[in-house]
N, C-alpha and C. Protein backbone atom coordinates (compact mmCIF):
# COMPACT_ATOMS: atom_id res chain seq x y z
N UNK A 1 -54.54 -26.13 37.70
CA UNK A 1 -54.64 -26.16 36.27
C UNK A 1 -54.10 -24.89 35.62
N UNK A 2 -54.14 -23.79 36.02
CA UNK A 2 -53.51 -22.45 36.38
C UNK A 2 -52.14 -22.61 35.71
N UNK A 3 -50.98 -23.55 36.65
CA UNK A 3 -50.22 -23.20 36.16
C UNK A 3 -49.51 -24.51 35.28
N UNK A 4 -50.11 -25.22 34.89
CA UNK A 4 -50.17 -26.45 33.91
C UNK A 4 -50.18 -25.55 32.44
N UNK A 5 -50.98 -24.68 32.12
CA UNK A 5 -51.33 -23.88 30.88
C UNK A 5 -50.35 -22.51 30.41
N UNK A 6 -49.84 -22.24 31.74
CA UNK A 6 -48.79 -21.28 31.13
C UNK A 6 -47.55 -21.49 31.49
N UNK A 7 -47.03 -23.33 31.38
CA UNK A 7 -45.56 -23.99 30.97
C UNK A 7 -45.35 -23.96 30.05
N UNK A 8 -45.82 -23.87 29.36
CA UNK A 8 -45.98 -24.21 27.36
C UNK A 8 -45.42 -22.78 27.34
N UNK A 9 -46.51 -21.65 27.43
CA UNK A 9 -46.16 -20.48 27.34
C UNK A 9 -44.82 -20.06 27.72
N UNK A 10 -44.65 -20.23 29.13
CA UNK A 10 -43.43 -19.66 29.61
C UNK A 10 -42.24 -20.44 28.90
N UNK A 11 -42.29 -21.96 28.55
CA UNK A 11 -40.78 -22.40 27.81
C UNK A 11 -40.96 -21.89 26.43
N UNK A 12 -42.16 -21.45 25.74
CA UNK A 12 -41.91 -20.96 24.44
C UNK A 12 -41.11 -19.82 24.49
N UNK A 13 -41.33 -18.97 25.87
CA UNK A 13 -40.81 -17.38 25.81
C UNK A 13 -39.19 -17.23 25.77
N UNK A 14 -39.14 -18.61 26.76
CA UNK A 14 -37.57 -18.88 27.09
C UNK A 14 -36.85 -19.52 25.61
N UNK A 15 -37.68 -20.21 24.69
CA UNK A 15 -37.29 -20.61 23.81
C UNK A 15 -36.56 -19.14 22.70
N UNK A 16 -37.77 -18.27 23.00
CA UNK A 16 -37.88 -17.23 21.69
C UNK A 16 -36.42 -16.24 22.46
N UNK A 17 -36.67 -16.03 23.45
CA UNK A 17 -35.58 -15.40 24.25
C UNK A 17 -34.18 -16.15 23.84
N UNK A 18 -33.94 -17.06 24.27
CA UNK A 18 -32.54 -17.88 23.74
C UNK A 18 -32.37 -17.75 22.48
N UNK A 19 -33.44 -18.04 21.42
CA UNK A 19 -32.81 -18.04 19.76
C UNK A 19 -32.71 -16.51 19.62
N UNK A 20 -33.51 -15.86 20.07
CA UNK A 20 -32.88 -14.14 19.57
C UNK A 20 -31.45 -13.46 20.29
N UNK A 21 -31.29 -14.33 21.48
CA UNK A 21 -30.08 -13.92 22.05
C UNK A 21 -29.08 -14.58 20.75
N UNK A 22 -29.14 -15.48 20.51
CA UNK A 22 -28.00 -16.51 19.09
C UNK A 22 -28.19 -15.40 18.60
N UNK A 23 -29.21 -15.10 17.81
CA UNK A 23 -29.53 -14.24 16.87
C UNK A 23 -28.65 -13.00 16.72
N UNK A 24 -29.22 -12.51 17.31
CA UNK A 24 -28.41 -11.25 18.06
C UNK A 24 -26.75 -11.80 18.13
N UNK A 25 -26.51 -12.31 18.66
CA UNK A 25 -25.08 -12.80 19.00
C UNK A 25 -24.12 -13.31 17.54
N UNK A 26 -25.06 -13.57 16.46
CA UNK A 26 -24.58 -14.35 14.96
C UNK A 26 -24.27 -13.26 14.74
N UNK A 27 -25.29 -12.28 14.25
CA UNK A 27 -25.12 -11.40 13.57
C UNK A 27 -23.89 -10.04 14.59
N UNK A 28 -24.10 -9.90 15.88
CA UNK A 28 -22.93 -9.25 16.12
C UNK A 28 -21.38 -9.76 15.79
N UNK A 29 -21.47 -11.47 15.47
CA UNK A 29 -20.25 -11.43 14.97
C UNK A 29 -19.76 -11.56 13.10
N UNK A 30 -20.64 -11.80 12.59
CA UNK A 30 -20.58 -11.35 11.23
C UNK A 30 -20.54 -9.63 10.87
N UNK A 31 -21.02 -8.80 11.54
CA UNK A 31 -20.99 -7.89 11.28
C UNK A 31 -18.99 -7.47 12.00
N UNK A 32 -18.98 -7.72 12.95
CA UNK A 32 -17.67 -8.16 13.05
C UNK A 32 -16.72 -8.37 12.25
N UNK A 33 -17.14 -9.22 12.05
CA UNK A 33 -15.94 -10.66 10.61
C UNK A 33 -16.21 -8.93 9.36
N UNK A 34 -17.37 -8.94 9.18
CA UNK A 34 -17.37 -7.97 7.62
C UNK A 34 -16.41 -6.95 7.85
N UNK A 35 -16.68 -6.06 8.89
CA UNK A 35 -15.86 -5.14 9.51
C UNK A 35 -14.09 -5.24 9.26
N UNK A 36 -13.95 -6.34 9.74
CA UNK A 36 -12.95 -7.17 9.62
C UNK A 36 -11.71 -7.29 8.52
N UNK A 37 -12.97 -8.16 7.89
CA UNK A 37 -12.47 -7.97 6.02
C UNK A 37 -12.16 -7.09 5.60
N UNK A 38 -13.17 -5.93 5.70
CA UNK A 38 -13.41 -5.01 4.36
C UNK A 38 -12.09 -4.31 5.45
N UNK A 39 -11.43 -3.86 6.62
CA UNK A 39 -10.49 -3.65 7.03
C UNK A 39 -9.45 -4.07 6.34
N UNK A 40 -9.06 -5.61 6.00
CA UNK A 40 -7.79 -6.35 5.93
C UNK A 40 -8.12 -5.39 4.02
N UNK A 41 -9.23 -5.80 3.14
CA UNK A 41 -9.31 -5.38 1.97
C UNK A 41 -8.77 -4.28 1.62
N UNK A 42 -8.94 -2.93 2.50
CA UNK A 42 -8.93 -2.10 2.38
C UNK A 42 -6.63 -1.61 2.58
N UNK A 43 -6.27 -2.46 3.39
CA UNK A 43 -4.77 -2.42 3.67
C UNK A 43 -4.23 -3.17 2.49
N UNK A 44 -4.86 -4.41 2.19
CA UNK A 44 -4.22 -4.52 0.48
C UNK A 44 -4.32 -3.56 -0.55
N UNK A 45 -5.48 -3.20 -0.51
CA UNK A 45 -5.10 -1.90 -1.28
C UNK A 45 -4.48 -1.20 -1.65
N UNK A 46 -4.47 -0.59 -0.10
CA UNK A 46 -3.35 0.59 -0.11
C UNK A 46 -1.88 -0.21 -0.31
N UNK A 47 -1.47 -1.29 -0.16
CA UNK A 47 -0.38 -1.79 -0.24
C UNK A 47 -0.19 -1.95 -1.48
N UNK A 48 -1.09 -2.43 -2.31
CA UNK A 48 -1.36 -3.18 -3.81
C UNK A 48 -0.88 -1.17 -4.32
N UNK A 49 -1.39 -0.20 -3.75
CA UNK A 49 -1.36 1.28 -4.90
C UNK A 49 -0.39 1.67 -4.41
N UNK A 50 0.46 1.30 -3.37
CA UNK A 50 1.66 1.33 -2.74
C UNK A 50 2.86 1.09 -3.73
N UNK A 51 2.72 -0.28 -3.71
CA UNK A 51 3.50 -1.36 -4.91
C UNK A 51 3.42 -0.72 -6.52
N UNK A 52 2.39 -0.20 -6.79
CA UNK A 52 2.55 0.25 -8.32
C UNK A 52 2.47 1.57 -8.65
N UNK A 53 2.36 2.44 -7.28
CA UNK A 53 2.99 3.59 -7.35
C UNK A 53 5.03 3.41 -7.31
N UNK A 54 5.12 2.86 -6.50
CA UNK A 54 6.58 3.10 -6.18
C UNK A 54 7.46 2.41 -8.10
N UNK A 55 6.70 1.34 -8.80
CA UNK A 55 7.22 0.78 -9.62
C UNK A 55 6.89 1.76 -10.75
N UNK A 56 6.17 2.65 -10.52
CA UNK A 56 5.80 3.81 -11.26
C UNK A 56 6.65 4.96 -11.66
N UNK A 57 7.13 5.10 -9.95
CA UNK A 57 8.22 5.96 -9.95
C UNK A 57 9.69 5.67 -10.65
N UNK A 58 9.56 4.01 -10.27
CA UNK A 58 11.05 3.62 -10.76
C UNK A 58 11.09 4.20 -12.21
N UNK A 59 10.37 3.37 -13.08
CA UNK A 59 9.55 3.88 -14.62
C UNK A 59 10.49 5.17 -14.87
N UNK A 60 9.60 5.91 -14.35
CA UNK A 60 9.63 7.45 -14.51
C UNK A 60 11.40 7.54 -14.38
N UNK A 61 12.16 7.24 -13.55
CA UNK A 61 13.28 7.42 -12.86
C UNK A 61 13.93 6.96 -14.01
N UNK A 62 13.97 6.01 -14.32
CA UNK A 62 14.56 5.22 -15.88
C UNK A 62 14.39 6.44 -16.79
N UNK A 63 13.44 6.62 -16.98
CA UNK A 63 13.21 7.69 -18.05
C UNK A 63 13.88 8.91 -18.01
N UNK A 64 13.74 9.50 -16.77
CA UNK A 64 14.66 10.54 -16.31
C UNK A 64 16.01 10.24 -16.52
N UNK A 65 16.72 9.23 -15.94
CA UNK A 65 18.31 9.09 -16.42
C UNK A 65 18.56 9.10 -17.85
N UNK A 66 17.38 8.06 -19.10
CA UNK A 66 18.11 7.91 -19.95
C UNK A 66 17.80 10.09 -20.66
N UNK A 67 16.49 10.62 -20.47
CA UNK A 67 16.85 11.68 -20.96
C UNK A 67 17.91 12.45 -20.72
N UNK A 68 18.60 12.41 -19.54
CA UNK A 68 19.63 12.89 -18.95
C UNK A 68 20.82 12.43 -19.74
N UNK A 69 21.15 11.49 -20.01
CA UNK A 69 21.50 11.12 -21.07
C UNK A 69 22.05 11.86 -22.29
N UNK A 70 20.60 11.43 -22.75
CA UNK A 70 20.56 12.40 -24.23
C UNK A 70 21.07 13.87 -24.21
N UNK A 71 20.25 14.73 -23.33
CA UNK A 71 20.80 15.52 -23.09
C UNK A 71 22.29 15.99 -22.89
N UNK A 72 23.05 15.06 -22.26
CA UNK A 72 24.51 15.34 -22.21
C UNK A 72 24.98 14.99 -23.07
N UNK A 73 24.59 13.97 -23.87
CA UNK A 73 25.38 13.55 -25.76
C UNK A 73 25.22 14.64 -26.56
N UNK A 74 23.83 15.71 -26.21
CA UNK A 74 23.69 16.65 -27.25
C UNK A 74 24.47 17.99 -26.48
N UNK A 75 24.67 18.00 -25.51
CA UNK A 75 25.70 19.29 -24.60
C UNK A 75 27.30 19.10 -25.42
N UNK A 76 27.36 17.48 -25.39
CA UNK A 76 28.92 17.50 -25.82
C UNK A 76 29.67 17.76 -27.48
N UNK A 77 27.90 17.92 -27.99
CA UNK A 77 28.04 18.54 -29.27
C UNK A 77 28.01 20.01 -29.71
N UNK A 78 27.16 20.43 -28.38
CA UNK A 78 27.07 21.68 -28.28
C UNK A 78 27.16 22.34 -26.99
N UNK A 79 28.18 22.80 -26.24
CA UNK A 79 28.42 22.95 -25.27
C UNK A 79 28.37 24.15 -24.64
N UNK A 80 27.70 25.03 -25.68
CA UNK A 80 27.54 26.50 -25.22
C UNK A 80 26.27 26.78 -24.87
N UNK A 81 25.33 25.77 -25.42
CA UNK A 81 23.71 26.07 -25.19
C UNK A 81 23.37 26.17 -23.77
N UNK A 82 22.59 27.00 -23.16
CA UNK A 82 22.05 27.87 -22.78
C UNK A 82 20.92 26.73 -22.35
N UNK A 83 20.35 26.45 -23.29
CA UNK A 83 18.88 25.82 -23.19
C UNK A 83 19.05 24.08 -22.38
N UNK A 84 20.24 23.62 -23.25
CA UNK A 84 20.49 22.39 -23.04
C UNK A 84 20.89 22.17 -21.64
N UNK A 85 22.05 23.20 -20.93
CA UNK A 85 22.25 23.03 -19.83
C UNK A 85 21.04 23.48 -18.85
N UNK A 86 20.09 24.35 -19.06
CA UNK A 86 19.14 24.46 -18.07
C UNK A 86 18.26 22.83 -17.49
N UNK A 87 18.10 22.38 -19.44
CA UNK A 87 17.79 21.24 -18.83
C UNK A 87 18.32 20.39 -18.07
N UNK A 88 19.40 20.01 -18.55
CA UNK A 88 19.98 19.32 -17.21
C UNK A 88 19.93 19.42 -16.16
N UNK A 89 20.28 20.85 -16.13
CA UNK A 89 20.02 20.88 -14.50
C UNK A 89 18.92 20.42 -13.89
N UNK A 90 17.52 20.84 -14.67
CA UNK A 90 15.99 20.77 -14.41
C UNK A 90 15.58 18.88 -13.90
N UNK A 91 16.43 18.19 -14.94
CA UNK A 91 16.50 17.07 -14.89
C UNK A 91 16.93 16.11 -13.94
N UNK A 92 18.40 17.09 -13.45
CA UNK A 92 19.14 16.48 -12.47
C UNK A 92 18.24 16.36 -11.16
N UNK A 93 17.67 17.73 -10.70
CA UNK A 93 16.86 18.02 -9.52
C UNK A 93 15.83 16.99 -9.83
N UNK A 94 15.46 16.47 -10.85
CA UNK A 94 14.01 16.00 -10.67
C UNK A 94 14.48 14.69 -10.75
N UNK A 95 15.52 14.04 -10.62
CA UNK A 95 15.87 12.89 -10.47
C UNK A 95 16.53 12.76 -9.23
N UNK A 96 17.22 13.66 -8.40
CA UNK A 96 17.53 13.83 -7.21
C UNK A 96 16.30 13.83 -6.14
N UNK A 97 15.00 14.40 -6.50
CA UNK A 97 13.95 14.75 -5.42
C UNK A 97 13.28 12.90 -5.87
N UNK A 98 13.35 12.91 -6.36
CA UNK A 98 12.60 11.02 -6.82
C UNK A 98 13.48 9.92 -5.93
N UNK A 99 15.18 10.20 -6.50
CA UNK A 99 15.32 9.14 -5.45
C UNK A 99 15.95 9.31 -4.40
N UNK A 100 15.21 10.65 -3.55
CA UNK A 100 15.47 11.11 -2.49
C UNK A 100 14.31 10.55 -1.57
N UNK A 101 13.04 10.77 -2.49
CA UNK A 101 11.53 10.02 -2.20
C UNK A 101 11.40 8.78 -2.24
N UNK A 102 11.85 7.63 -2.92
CA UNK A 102 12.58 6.40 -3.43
C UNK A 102 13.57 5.55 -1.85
N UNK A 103 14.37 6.50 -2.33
CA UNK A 103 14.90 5.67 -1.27
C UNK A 103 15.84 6.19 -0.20
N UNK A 104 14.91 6.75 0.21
CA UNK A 104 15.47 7.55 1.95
C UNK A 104 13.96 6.95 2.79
C-alpha cells in the first residue's frame, strides 16, 4: 500500500518537472526572439540615421555649390576682393572634404 500512495505523488513531480522544463525552455526562447528583435531594430536604425544623414549631407552640398556660386557672380563684379576670394576658397575645401566623405 506503501507504494500505491506515492504514484500520484511521484507522476505529479514528473508532471511539475516537465512543465517547468517547457517553462524554462519558452521563456529561454522568447527572451531569445526579444534579443533578436530589438538587435534587427536597433540595425534599422542605424541604417534609417544612416539614410538621412547622408541625404543631409547631399542638402548641405547643394547649398554649398549654389553659394559657391554666388560668390563667383559677385568675384566677377569685383575681382579684387580680398574677402570674396577667401571665401571661396573656404567654400571650395568644404565642398571638397563633403564629397570626399560622400563619395569615396
Amino acid at each position: 500500500m506503501g507504494l500505491s500512495k506515492l504514484i500520484p505523488i511521484i507522476l505529479t513531480a514528473i508532471a511539475m518537472l516537465i512543465g517547468s522544463v517547457y517553462f524554462v525552455e519558452d521563456r529561454y526562447f522568447r527572451v531569445a526572439a526579444a534579443k533578436e528583435m530589438r538587435a534587427q531594430i536597433e540595425k534599422a536604425s542605424v541604417d534609417t540615421f544612416q539614410k538621412q544623414q547622408e541625404k543631409l549631407e547631399l542638402e548641405i552640398l547643394d547649398i554649398l555649390k549654389s553659394n559657391r556660386q554666388d560668390i563667383e557672380r559677385r568675384l566677377e563684379k569685383n575681382p579684387t576682393s580680398v574677402y570674396l576670394k577667401n571665401q571661396l576658397e573656404r567654400l571650395k575645401n568644404k565642398i571638397r572634404r563633403l564629397e570626399n566623405k560622400l563619395y569615396s
